[in-house]
Protein backbone atom coordinates (compact mmCIF):
# COMPACT_ATOMS: atom_id res chain seq x y z
CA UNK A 1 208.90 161.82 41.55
CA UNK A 2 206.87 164.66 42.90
CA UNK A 3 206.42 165.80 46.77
CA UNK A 4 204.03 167.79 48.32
CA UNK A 5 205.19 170.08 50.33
CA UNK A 6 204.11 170.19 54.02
CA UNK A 7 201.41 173.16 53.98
CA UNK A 8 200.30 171.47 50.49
CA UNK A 9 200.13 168.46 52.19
CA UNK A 10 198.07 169.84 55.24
CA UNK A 11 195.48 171.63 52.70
CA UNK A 12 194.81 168.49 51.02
CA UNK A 13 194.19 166.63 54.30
CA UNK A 14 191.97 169.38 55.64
CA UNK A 15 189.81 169.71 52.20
CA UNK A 16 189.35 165.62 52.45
CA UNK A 17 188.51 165.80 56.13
CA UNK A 18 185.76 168.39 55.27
CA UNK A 19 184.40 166.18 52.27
CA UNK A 20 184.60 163.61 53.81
CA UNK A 21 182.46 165.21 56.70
CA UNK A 22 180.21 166.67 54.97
CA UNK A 23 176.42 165.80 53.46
CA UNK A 24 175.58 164.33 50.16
CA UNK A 25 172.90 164.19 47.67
CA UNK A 26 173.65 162.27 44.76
CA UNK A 27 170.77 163.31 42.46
CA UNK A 28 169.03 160.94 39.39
CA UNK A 29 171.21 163.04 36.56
CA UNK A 30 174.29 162.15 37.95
CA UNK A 31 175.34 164.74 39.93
CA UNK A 32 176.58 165.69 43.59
CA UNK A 33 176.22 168.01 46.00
CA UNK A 34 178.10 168.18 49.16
CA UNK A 35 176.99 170.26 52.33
CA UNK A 36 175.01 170.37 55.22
CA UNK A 37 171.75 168.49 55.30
CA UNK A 38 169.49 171.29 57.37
CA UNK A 39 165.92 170.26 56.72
CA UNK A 40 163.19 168.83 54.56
CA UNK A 41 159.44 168.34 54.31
CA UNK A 42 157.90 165.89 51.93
CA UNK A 43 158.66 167.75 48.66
CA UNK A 44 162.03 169.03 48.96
CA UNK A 45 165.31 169.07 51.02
CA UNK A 46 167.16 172.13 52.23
CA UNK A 47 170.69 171.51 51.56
CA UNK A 48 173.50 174.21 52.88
CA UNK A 49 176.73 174.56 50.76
CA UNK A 50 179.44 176.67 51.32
CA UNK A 51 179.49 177.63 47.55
CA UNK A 52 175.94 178.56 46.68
CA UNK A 53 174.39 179.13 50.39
CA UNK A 54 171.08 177.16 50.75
CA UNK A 55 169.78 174.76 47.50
CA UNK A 56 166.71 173.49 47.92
CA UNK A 57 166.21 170.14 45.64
CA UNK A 58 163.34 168.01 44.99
CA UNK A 59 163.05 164.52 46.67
CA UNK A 60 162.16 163.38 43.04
CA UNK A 61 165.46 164.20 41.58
CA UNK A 62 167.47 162.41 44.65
CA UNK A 63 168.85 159.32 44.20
CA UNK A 64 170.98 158.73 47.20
CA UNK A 65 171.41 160.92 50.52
CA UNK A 66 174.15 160.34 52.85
CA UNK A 67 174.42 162.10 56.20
CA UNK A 68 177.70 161.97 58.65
CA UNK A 69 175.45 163.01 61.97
CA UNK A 70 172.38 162.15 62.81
CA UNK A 71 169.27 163.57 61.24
CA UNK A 72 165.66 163.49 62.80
CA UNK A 73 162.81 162.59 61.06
CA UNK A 74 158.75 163.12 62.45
CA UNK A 75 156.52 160.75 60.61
CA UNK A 76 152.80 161.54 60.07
CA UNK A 77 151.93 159.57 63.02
CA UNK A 78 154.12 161.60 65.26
CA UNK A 79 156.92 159.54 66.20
CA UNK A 80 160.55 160.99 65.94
CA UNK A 81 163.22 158.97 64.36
CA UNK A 82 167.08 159.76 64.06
CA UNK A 83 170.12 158.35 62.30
CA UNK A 84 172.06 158.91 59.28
CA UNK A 85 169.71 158.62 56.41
CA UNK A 86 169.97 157.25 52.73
CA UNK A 87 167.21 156.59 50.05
CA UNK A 88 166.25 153.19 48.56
CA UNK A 89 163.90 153.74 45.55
CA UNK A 90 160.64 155.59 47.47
CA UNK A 91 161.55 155.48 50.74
CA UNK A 92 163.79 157.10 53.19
CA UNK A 93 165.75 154.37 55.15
CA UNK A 94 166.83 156.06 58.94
CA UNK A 95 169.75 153.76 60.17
CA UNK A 96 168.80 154.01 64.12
CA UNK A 97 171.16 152.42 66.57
CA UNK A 98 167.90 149.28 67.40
CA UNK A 99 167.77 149.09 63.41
CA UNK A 100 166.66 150.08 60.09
CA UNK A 101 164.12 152.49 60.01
CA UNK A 102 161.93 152.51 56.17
CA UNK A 103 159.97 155.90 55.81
CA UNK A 104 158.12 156.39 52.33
CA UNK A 105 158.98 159.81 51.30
CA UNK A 106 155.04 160.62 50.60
CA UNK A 107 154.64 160.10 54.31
CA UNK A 108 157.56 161.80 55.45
CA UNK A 109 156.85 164.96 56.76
CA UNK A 110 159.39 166.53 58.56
CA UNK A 111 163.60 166.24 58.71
CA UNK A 112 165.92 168.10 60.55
CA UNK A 113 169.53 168.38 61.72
CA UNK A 114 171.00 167.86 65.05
CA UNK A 115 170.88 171.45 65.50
CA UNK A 116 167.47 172.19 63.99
CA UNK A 117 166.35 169.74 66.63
CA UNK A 118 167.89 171.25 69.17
CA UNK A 119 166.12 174.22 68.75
CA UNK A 120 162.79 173.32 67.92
CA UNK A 121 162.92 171.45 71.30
CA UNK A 122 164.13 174.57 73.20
CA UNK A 123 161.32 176.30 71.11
CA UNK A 124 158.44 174.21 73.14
CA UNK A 125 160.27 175.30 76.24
CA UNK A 126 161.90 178.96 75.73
CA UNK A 127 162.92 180.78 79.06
CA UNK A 128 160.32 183.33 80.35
CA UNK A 129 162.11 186.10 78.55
CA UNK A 130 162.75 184.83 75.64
CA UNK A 131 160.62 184.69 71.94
CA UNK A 132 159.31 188.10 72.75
CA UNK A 133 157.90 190.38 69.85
CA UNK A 134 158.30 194.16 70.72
CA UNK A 135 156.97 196.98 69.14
CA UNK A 136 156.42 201.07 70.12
CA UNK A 137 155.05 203.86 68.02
CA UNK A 138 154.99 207.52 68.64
CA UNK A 139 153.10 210.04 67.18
CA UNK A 140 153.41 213.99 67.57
CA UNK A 141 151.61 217.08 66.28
CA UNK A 142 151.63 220.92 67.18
CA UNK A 143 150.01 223.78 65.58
CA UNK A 144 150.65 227.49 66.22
CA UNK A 145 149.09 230.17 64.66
CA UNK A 146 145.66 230.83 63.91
CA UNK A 147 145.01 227.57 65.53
CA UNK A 148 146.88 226.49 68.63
CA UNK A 149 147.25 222.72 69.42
CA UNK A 150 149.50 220.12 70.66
CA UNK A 151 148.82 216.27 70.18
CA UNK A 152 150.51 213.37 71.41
CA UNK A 153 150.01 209.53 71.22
CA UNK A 154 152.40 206.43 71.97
CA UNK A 155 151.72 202.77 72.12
CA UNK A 156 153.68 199.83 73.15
CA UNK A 157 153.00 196.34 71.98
CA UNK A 158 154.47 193.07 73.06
CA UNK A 159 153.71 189.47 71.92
CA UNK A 160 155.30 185.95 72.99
CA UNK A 161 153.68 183.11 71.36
CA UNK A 162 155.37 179.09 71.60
CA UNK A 163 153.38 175.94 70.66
CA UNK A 164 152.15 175.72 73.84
CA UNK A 165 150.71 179.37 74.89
CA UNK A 166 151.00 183.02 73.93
CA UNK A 167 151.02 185.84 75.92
CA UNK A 168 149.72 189.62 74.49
CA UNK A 169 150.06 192.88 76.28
CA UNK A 170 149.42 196.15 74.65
CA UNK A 171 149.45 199.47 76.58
CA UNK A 172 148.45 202.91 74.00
CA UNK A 173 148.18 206.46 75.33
CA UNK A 174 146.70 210.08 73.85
CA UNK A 175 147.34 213.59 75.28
CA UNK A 176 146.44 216.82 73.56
CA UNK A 177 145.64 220.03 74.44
CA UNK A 178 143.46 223.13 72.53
CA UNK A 179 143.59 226.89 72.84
CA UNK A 180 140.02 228.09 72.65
CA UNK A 181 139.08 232.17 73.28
CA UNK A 182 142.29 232.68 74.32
CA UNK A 183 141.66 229.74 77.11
CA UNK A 184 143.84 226.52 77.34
CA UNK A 185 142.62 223.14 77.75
CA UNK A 186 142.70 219.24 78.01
CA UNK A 187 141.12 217.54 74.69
CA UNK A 188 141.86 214.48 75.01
CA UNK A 189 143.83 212.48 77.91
CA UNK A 190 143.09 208.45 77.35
CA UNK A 191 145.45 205.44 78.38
CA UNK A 192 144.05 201.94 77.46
CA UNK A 193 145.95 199.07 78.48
CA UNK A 194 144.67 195.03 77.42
CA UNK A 195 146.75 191.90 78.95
CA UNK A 196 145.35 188.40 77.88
CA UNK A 197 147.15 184.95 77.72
CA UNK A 198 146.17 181.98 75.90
CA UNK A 199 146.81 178.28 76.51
CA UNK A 200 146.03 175.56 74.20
CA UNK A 201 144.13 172.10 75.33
CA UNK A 202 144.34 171.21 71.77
CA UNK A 203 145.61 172.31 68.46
CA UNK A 204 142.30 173.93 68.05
CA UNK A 205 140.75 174.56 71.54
CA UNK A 206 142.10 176.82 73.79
CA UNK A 207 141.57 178.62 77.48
CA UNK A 208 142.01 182.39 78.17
CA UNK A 209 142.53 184.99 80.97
CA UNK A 210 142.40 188.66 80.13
CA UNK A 211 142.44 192.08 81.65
CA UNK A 212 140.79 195.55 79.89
CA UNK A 213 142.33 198.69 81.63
CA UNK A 214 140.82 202.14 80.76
CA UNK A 215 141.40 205.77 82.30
CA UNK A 216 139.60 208.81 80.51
CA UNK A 217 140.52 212.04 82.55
CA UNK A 218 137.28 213.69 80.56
CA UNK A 219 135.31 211.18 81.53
CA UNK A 220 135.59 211.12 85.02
CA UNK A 221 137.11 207.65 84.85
CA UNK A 222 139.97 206.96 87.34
CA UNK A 223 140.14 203.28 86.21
CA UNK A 224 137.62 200.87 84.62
CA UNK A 225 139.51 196.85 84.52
CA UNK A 226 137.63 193.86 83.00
CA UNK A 227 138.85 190.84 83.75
CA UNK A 228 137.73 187.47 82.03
CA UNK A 229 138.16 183.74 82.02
CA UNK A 230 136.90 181.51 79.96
CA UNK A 231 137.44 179.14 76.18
CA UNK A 232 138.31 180.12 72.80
CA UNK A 233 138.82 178.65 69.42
CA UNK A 234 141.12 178.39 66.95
CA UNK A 235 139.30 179.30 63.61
CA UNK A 236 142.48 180.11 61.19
CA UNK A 237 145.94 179.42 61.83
CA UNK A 238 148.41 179.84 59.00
CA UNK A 239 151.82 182.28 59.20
CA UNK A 240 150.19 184.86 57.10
CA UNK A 241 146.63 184.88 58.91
CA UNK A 242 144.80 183.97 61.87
CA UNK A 243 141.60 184.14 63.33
CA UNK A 244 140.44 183.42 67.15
CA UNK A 245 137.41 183.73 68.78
CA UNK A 246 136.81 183.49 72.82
CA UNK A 247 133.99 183.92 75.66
CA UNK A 248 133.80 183.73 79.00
CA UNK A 249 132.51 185.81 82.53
CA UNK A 250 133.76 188.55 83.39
CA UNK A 251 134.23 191.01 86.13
CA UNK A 252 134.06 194.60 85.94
CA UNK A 253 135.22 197.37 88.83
CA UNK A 254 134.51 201.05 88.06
CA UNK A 255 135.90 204.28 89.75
CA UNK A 256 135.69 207.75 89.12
CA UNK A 257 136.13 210.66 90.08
CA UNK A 258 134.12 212.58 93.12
CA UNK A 259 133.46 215.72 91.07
CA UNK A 260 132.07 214.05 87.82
CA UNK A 261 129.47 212.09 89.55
CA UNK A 262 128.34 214.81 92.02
CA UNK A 263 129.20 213.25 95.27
CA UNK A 264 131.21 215.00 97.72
CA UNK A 265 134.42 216.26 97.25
CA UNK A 266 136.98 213.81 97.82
CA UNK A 267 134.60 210.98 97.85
CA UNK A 268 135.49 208.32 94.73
CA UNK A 269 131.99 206.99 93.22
CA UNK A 270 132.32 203.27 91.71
CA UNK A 271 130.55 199.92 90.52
CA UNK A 272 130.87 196.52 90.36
CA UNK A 273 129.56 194.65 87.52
CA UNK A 274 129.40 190.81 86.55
CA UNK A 275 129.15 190.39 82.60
CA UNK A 276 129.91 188.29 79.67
CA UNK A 277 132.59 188.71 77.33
CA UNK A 278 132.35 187.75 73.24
CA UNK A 279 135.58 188.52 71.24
CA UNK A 280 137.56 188.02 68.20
CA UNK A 281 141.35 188.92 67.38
CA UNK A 282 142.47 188.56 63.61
CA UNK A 283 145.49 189.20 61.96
CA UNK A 284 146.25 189.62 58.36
CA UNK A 285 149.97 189.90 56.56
CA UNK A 286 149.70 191.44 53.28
CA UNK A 287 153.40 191.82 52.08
CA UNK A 288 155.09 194.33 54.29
CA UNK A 289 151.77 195.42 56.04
CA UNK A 290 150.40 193.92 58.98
CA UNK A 291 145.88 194.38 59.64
CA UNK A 292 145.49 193.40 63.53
CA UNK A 293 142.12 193.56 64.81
CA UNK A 294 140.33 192.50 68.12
CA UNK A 295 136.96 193.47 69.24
CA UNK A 296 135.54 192.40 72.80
CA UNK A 297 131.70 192.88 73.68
CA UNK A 298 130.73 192.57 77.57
CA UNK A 299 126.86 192.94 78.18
CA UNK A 300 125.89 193.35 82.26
CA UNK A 301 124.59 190.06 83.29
CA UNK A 302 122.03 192.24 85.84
CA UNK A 303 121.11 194.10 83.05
CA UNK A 304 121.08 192.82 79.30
CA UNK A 305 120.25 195.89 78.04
CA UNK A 306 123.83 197.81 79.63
CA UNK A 307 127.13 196.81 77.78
CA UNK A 308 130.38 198.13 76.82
CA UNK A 309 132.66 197.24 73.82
CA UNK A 310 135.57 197.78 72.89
CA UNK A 311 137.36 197.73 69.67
CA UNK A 312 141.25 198.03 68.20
CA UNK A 313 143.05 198.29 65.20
CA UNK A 314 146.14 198.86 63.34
CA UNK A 315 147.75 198.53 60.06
CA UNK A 316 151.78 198.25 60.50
CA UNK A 317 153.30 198.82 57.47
CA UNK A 318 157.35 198.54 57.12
CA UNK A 319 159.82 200.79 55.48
CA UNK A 320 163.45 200.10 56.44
CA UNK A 321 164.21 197.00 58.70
CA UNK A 322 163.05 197.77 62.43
CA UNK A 323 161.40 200.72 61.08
CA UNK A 324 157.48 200.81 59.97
CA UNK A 325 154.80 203.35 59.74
CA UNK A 326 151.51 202.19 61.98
CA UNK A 327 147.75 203.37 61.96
CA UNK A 328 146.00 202.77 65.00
CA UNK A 329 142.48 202.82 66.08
CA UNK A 330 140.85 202.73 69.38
CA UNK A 331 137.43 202.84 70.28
CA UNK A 332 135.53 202.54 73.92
CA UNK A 333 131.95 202.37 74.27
CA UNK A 334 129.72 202.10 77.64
CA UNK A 335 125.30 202.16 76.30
CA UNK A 336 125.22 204.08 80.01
CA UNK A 337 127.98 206.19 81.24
CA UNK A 338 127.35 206.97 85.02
CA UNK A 339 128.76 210.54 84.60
CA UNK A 340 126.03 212.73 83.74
CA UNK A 341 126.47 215.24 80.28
CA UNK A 342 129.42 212.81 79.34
CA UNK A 343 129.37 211.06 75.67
CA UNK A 344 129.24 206.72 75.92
CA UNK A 345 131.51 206.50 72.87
CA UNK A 346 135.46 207.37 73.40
CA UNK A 347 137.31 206.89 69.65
CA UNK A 348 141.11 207.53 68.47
CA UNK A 349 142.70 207.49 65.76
CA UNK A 350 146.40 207.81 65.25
CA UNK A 351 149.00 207.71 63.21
CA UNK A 352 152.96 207.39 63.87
CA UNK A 353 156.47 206.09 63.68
CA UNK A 354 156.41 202.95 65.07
CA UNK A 355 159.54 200.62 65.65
CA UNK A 356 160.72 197.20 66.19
CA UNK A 357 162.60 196.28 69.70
CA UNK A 358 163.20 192.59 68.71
CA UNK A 359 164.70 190.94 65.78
């Protein structure tokens, strides 16, 4: 007679123990698949094996499932089931601890693990720092020689979006400078800065505050903020595109500078303004490119015939994990700028490296 030997002995009770642990799909051909049930939808389920990383399998080639801890499963009607789970014929039966639970599998929709539901729960509720989206570009250019210039541009953007709400800031700056009959001088010194945050009433409809920051040294314009309240809609939502658009009131406070407007020195010259705001925001994925777009019209409520707009862009393209290549476009336009021999329109448009900060 043969022994095992004590480490032999210990391997074969350890590989049992994890066997007998572990997941199973028994499929309709015969065969069996051990590992960890993850998730499923109504077509397939996600399996994860130690030997061949994640298998995805058809529900139609599953004959039995067995699952050691409990699995959660949200029927089309919304309600949230868990047990361990096998199949009978066409239907998914949940053993719960008040009974058997029958789900056909062309009504299940969703199925997840323990820890799958874990985190889609802390998902609804993530901490105020958390599920952030980060991103900065820079851009840089200099000339020397028969032409003398410097040009620089930087832009930070920062997204964090849960079922519930989603909160956007974006802040995007320009500075250059031109050598002209042997004379230096500011070109171009812009900052924009846009801060709105959504919450949704339904899956659909949804409520908005925002705030539109602008300073244009050329222009005069110490500060120009829009702020605006009102409901918004839901047009497209899919991972690779969306589509909102949103209106409300708005109010608008001016200020510029003493020297632009012709009042005395050291005197600040502004307005107050009540308006309307009409908007849009889209966002296209097309492979490793982003297309972001929002455009925001506010027309004076005093005066239909005064408005401003304005209007940005980008196209984020990747090239090496964190790293990406971004276009950028910015425009600002007021029908009746207050500072005499100035231009209404104000438009950028950059290019740079721009970066990731988040996973």
């Amino acid at each position: 007679m043969r022994f095992l030997c004590p480490s032999a002995l210990a391997l074969a009770l350890a590989l049992s123990a994890v066997s007998a642990s572990a997941d199973s799909l028994v499929l309709k051909n015969g065969d069996r698949l051990t590992g960890t049930i993850e998730s499923a939808d109504g077509k397939q389920v996600t399996l994860k094996t130690d030997y061949a990383g994640e298998i995805k399998v058809n529900w139609t080639a599953v004959a039995n499932v067995t699952s050691e801890k409990p699995l959660y499963i949200v029927t089309p009607d919304k309600k949230t089931v868990s047990g361990s789970v096998a199949v009978e014929a066409t239907a998914l039966v949940v053993h719960t601890g008040s009974g058997d639970v029958h789900v056909p599998l062309s009504d299940q929709t969703i199925l997840r693990s323990e820890a799958g539901e874990e985190a889609y729960g802390h998902s609804l509720r993530p901490g105020l720092l958390e599920s952030w989206k980060v991103t900065g570009s820079l851009g840089f250019a200099m000339a020397r020689g028969n032409s003398d210039t410097t040009n620089l541009n930087y832009s930070a953007n920062a997204d964090r979006k849960t079922l519930s709400d989603e909160l956007k800031l974006s802040v995007s700056t320009i500075y250059s400078t031109g050598v002209a009959n042997g004379v230096s001088s500011v070109t171009a010194n812009e900052t924009l800065g846009d801060a709105r945050f959504d919450r949704n009433i339904t899956p659909r409809l949804f409520v908005f505050v925002s705030g539109d920051f602008t300073h244009d040294t050329l222009q005069g314009l110490n500060l120009r903020q829009i702020y605006t309240v009102g409901p918004g809609w839901h047009v497209v939502t899919n991972p690779n595109m969306t589509f909102d658009i949103f209106g409300g009131v708005n109010y608008t406070r001016e200020s510029y500078s003493s020297g632009s407007t012709g009042a005395p020195p050291g005197v600040q010259v502004g307005r107050n303004l009540a308006g309307l705001t009409l908007g849009e925001d889209f966002m296209r994925k097309f492979g490793a490119g982003v297309l972001t777009e929002e455009f925001q019209f506010y027309p004076d409520l005093s005066d239909m015939s005064q408005y401003r707009f304005s209007l940005d862009g980008a196209f984020n393209v990747k090239v090496y994990k964190r790293l990406g290549w971004q276009i950028t476009l910015n425009d600002r336009y007021v029908s009746d700028p207050p500072i005499i021999g100035t231009k209404p329109n104000d438009f950028i448009l950059s290019t740079g490296l721009t970066a990731s900060l988040t996973p």
